[in-house]
C-alpha atoms as a PDB file:
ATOM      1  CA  UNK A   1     -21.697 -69.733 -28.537  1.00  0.00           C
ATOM      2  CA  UNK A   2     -19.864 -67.126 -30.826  1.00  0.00           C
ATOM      3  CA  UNK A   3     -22.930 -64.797 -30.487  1.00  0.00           C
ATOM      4  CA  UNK A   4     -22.506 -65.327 -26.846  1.00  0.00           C
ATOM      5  CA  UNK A   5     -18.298 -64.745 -26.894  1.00  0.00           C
ATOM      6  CA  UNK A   6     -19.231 -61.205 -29.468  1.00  0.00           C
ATOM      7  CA  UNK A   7     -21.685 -59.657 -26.759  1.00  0.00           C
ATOM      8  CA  UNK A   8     -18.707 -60.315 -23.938  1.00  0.00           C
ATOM      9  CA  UNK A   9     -16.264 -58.710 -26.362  1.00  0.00           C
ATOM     10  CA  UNK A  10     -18.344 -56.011 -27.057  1.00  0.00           C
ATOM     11  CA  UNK A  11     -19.161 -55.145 -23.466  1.00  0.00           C
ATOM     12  CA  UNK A  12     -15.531 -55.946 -22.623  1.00  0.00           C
ATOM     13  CA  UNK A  13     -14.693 -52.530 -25.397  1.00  0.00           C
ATOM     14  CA  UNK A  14     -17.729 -50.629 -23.854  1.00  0.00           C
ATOM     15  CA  UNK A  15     -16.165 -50.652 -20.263  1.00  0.00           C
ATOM     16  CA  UNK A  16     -12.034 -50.155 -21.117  1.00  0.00           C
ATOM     17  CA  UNK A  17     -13.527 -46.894 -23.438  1.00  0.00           C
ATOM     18  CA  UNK A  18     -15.177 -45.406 -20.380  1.00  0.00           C
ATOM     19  CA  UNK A  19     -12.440 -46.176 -17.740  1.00  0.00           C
ATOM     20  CA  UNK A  20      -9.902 -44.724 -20.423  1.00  0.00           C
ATOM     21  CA  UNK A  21     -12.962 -41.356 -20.328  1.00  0.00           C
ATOM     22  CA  UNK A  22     -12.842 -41.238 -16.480  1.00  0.00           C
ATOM     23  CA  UNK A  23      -8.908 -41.120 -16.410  1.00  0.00           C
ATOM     24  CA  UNK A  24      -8.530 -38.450 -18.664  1.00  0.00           C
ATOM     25  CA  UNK A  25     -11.495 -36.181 -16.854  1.00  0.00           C
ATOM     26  CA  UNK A  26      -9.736 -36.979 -13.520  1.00  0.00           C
ATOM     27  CA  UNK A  27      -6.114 -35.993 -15.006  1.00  0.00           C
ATOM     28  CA  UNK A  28      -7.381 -33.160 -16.680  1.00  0.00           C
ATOM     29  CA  UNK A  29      -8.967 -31.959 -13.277  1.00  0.00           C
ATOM     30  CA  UNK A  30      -6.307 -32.219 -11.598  1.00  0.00           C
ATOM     31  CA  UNK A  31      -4.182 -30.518 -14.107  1.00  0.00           C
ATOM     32  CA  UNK A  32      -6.051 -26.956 -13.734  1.00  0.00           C
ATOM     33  CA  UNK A  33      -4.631 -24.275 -11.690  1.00  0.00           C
ATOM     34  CA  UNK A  34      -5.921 -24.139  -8.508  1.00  0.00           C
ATOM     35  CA  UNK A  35      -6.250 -20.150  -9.154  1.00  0.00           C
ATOM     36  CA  UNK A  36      -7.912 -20.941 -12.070  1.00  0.00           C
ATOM     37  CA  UNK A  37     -11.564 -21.060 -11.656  1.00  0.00           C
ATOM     38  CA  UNK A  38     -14.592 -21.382 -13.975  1.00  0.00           C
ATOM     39  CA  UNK A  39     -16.254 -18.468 -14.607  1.00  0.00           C
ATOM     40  CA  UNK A  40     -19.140 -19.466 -12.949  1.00  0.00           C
ATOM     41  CA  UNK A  41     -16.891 -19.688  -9.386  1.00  0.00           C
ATOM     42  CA  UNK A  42     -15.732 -15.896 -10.163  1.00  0.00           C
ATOM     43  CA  UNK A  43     -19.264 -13.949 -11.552  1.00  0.00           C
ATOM     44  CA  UNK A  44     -20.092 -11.566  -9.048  1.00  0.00           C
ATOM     45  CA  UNK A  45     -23.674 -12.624  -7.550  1.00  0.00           C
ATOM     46  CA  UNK A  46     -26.626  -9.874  -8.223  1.00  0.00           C
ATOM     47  CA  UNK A  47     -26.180  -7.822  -4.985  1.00  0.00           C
ATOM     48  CA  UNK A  48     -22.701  -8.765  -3.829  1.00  0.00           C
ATOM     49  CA  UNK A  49     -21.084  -5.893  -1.799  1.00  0.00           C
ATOM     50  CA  UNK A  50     -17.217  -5.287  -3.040  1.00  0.00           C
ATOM     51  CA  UNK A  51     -14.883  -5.941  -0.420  1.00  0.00           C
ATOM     52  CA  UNK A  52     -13.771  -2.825   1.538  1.00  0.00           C
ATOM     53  CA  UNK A  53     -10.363  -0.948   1.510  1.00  0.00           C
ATOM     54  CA  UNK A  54      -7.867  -1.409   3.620  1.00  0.00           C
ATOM     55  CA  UNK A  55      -7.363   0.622   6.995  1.00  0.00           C
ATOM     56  CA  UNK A  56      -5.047   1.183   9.204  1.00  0.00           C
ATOM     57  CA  UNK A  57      -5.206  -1.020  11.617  1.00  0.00           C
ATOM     58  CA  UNK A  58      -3.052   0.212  14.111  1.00  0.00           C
ATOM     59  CA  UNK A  59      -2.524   3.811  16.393  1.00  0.00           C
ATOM     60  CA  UNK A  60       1.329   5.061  15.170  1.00  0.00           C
ATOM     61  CA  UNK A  61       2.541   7.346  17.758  1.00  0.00           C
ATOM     62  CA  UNK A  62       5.677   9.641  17.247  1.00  0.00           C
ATOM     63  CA  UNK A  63       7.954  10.823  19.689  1.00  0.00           C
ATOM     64  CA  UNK A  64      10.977  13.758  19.589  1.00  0.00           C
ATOM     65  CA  UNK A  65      14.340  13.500  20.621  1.00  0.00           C
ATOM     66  CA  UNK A  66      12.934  13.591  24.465  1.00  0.00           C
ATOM     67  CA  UNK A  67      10.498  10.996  24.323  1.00  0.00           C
ATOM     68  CA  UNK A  68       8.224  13.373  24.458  1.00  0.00           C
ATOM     69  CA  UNK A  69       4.687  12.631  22.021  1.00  0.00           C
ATOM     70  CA  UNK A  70       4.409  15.223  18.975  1.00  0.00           C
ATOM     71  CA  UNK A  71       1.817  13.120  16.883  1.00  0.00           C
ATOM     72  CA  UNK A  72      -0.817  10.250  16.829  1.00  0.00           C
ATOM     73  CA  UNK A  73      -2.097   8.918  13.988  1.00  0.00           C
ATOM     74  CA  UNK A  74      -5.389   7.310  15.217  1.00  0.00           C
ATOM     75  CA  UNK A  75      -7.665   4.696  13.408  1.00  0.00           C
ATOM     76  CA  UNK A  76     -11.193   5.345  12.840  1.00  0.00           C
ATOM     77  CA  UNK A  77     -13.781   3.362  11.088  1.00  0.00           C
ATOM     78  CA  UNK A  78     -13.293   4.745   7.237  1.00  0.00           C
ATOM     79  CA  UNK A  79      -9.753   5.937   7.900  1.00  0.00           C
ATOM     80  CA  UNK A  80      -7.380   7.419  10.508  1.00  0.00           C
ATOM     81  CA  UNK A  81      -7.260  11.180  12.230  1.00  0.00           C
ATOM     82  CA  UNK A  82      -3.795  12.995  12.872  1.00  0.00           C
ATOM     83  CA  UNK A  83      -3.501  14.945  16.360  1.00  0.00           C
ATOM     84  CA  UNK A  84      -1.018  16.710  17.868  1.00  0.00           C
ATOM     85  CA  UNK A  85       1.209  16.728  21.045  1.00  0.00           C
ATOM     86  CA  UNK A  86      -1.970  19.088  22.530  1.00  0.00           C
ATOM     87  CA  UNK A  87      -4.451  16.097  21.262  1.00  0.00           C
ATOM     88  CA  UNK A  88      -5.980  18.387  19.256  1.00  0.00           C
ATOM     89  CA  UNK A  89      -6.837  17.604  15.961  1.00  0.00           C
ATOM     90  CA  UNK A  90      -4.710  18.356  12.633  1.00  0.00           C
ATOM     91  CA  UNK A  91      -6.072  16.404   9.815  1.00  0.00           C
ATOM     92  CA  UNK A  92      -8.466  13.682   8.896  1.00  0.00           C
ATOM     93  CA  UNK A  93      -7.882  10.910   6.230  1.00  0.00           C
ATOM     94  CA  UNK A  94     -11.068   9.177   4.562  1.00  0.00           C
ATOM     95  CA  UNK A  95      -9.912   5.934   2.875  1.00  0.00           C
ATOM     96  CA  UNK A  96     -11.409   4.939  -0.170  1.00  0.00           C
ATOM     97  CA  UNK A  97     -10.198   2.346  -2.848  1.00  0.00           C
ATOM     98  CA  UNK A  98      -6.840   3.693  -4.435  1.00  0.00           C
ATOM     99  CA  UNK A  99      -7.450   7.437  -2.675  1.00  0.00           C
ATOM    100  CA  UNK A 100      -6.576   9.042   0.153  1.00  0.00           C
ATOM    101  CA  UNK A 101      -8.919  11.877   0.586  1.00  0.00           C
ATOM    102  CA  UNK A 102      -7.892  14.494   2.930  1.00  0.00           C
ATOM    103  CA  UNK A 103      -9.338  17.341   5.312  1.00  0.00           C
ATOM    104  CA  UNK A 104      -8.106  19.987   8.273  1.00  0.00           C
ATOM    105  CA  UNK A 105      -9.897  20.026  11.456  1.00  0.00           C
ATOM    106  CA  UNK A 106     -12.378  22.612   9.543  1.00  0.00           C
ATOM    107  CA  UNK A 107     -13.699  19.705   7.305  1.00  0.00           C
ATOM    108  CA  UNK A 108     -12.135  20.855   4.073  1.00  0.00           C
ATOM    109  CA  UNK A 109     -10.753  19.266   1.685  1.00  0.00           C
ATOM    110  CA  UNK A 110      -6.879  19.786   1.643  1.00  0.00           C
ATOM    111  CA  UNK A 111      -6.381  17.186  -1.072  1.00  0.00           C
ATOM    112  CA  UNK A 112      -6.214  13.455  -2.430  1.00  0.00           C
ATOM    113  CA  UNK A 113      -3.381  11.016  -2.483  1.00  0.00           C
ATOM    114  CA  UNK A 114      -3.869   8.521  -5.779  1.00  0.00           C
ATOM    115  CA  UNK A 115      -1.940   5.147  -5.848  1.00  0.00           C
ATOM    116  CA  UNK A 116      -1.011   4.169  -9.563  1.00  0.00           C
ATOM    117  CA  UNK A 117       0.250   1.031  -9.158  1.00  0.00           C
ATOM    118  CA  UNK A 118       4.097   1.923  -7.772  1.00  0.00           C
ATOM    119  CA  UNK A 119       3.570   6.071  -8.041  1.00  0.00           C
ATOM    120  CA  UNK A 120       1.535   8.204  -5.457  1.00  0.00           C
ATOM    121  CA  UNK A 121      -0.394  11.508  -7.197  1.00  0.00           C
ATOM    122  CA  UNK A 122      -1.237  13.966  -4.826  1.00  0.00           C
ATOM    123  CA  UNK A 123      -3.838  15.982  -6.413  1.00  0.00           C
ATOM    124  CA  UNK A 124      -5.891  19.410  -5.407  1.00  0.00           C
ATOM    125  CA  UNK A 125      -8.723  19.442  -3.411  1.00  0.00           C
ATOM    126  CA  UNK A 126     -10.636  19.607  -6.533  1.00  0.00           C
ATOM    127  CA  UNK A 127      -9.080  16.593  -8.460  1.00  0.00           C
ATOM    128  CA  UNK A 128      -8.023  18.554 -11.281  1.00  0.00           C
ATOM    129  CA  UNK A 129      -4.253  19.318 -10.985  1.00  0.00           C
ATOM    130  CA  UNK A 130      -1.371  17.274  -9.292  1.00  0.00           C
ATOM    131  CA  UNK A 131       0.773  18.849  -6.912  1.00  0.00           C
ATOM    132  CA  UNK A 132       3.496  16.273  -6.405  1.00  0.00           C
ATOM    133  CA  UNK A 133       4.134  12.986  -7.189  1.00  0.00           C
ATOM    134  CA  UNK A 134       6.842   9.985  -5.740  1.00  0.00           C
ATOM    135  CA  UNK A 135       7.338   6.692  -7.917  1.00  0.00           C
ATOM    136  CA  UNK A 136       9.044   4.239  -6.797  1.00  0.00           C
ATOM    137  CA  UNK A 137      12.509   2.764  -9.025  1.00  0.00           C
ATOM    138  CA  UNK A 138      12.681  -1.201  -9.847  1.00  0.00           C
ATOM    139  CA  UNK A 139      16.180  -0.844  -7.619  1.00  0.00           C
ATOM    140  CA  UNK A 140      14.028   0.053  -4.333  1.00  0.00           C
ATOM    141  CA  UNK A 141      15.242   4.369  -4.976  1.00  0.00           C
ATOM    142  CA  UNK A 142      11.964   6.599  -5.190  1.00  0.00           C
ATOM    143  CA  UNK A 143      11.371  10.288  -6.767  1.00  0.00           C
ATOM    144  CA  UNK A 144      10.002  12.803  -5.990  1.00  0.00           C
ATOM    145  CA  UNK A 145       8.546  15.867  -8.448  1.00  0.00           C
ATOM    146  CA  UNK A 146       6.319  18.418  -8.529  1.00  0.00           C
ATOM    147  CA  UNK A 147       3.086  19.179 -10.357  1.00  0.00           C
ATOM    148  CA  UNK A 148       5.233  20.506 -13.220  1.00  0.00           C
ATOM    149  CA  UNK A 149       7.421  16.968 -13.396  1.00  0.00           C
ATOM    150  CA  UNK A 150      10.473  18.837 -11.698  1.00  0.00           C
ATOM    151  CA  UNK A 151      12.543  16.525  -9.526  1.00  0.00           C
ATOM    152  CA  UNK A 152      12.417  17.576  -5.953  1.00  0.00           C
ATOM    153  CA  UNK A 153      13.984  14.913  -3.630  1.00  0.00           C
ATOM    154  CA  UNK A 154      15.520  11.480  -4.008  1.00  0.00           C
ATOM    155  CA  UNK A 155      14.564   8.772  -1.608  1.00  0.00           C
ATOM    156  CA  UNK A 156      17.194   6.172  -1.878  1.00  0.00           C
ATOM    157  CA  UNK A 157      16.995   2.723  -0.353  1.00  0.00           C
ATOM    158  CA  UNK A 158      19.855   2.132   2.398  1.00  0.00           C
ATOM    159  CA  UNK A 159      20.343  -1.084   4.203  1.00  0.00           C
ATOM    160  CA  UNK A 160      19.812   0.741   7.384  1.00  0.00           C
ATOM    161  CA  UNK A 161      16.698   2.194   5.744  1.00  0.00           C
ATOM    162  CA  UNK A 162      16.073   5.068   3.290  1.00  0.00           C
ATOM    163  CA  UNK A 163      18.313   8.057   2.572  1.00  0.00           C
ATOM    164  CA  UNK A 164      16.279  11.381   1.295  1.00  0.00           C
ATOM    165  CA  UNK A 165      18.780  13.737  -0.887  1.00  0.00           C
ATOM    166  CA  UNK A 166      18.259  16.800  -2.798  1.00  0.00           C
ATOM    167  CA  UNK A 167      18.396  17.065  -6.562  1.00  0.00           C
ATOM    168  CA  UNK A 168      22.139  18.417  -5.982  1.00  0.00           C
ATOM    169  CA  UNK A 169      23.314  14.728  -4.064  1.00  0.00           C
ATOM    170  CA  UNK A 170      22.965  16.365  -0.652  1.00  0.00           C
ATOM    171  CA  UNK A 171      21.640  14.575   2.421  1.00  0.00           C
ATOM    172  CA  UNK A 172      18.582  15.628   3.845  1.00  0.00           C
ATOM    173  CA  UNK A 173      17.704  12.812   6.514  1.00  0.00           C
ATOM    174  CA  UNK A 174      17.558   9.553   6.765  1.00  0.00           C
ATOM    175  CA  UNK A 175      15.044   6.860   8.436  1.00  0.00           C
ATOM    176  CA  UNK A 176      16.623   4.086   9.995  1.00  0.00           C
ATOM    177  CA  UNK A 177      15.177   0.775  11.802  1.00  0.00           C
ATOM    178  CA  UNK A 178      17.411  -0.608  14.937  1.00  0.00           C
ATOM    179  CA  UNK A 179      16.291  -2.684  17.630  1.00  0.00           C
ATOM    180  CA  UNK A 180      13.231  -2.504  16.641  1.00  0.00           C
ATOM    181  CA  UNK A 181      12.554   1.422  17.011  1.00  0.00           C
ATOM    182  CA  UNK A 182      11.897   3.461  13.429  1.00  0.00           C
ATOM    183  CA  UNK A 183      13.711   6.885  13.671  1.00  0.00           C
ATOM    184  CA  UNK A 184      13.594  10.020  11.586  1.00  0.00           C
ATOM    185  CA  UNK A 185      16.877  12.007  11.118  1.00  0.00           C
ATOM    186  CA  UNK A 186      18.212  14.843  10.090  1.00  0.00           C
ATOM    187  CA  UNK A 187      21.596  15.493   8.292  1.00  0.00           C
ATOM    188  CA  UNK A 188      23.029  15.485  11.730  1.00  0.00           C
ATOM    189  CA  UNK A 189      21.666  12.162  12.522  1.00  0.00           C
ATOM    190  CA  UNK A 190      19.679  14.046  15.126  1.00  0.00           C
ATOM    191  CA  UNK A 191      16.379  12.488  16.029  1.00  0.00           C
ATOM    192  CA  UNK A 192      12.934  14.390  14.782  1.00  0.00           C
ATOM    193  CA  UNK A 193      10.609  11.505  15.171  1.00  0.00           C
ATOM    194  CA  UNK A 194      11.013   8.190  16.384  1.00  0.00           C
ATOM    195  CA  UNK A 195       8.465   5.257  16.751  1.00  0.00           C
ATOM    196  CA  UNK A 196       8.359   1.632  17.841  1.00  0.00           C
ATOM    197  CA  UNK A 197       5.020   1.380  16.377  1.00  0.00           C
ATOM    198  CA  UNK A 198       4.221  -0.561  12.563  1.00  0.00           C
ATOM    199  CA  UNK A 199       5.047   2.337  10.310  1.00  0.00           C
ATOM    200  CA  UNK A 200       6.253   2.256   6.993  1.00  0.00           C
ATOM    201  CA  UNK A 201       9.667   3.843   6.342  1.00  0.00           C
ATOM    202  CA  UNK A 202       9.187   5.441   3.293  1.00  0.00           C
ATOM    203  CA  UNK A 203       6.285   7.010   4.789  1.00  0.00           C
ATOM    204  CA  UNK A 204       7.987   8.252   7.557  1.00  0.00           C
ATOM    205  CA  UNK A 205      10.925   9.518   5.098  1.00  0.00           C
ATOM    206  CA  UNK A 206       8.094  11.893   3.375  1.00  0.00           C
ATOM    207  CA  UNK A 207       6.870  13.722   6.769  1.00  0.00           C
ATOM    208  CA  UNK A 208      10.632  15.545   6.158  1.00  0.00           C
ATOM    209  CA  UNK A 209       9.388  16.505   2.279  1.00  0.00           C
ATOM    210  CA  UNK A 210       9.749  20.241   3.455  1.00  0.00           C
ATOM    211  CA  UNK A 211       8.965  21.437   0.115  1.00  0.00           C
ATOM    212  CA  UNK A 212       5.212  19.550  -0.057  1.00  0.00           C
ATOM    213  CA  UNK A 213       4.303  22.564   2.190  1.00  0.00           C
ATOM    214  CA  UNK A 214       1.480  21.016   3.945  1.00  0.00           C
ATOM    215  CA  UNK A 215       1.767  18.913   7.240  1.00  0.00           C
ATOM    216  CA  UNK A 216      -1.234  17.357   6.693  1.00  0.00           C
ATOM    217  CA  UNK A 217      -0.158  16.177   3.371  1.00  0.00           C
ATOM    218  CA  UNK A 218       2.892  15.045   4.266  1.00  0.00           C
ATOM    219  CA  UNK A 219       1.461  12.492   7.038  1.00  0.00           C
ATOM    220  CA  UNK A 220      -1.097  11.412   4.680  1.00  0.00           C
ATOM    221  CA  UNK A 221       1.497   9.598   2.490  1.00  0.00           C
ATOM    222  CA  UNK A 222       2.497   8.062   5.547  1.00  0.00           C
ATOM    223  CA  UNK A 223      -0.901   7.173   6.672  1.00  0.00           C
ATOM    224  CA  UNK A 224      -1.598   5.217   2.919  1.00  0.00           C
ATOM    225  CA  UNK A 225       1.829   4.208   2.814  1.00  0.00           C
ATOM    226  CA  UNK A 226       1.173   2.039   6.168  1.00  0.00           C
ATOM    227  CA  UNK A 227      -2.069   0.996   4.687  1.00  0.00           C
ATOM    228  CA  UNK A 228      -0.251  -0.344   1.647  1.00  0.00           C
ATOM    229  CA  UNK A 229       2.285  -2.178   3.581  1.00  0.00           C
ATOM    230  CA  UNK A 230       5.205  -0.258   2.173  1.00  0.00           C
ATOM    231  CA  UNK A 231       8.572  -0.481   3.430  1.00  0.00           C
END
């Protein structure tokens, strides 16, 4: 009888030291991260293709004062192509991951835009010198310099939209969002481009970076700027 009442107790131990087991792995299942996954869910697989950059995904089309078309920015497979009002083109972007590369209508290479993070390099066509740079400020502001680190503009956030100044304080133009229209201004608050199509706004504020001499250029960082989903 007591040999018989031991075995019970003994299988009686057995069974509450596995159910307390069980609880803890099911607590201590629950309790990782849902964005926390075992290495073996993260390896890459032998063969697996990285995932592609981002496009644009949309054509951006920018009128003057008079309605009238003056650019289209049109999507293509591995990037986007900039015409003009005569639907000729201007410049073509190839997207690749972090760089922008760009070319004229001759096929050469113009240049590169590089995104660091919150800063933009644009470099030669040979990727060995950097011709300007903007970097963005933690209040929303961006700067802009040149190759040799010299401040050339100051794009300053403004409810309305953004507010490009010269070194000196003075305003150069602003971009402003209403009713659902983005709109490039001069100092007279006279129209240059408008859109109602997805743009980004600080992209559109660097098409009036006069002194980055180069048109193509200058729509480029507001071709990867709408690719990055910048304001």
């Amino acid at each position: 009888m007591l040999k018989q009442f031991n075995r019970r107790a003994i299988s009686l131990v057995v069974m509450c030291i596995l159910a307390v087991l069980l609880v803890r792995i099911r607590v201590a299942e629950q309790g990782r991260p849902a964005n926390k996954l075992m290495a073996d869910d993260v390896a890459p697989k032998s063969g697996q293709a990285k995932a592609s950059p981002k496009q644009l995904s949309e054509r951006i089309n920018l009128k003057n004062a008079d309605g009238q078309r003056t650019h289209e920015i049109k999507p293509e497979s591995n990037g986007a192509k900039l015409v003009g009002a005569d639907a000729k083109e201007i410049a073509r972007y190839s997207v690749s991951e972090h760089t922008l590369k760009i070319k004229d209508a001759a096929d050469k290479v113009l240049g590169h835009i590089v995104r660091h993070d919150d800063a933009y390099k644009i470099e030669d066509a040979d990727r060995k010198n950097v011709l300007f740079k903007i970097a963005g400020k933690s209040n929303g502001d961006w700067s802009v310099e040149d190759g040799k680190q010299e401040r050339l503009y100051r794009i300053k956030k403004r409810d309305y939209g953004f507010e490009i100044e010269s070194v000196s304080g003075a305003s150069l133009a602003k971009v402003k969002l209403k009713d659902g229209k983005t709109s490039l201004r001069n100092a007279k608050d006279e129209t240059l481009f408008s859109t109602k199509d997805h743009v980004s706004q600080l992209g559109l504020a660097c098409v009036s970076l006069e002194k980055i001499n180069s048109e193509p250029l200058r729509f480029g960082l507001l071709v990867q700027l709408t690719i990055d989903g910048r304001l």
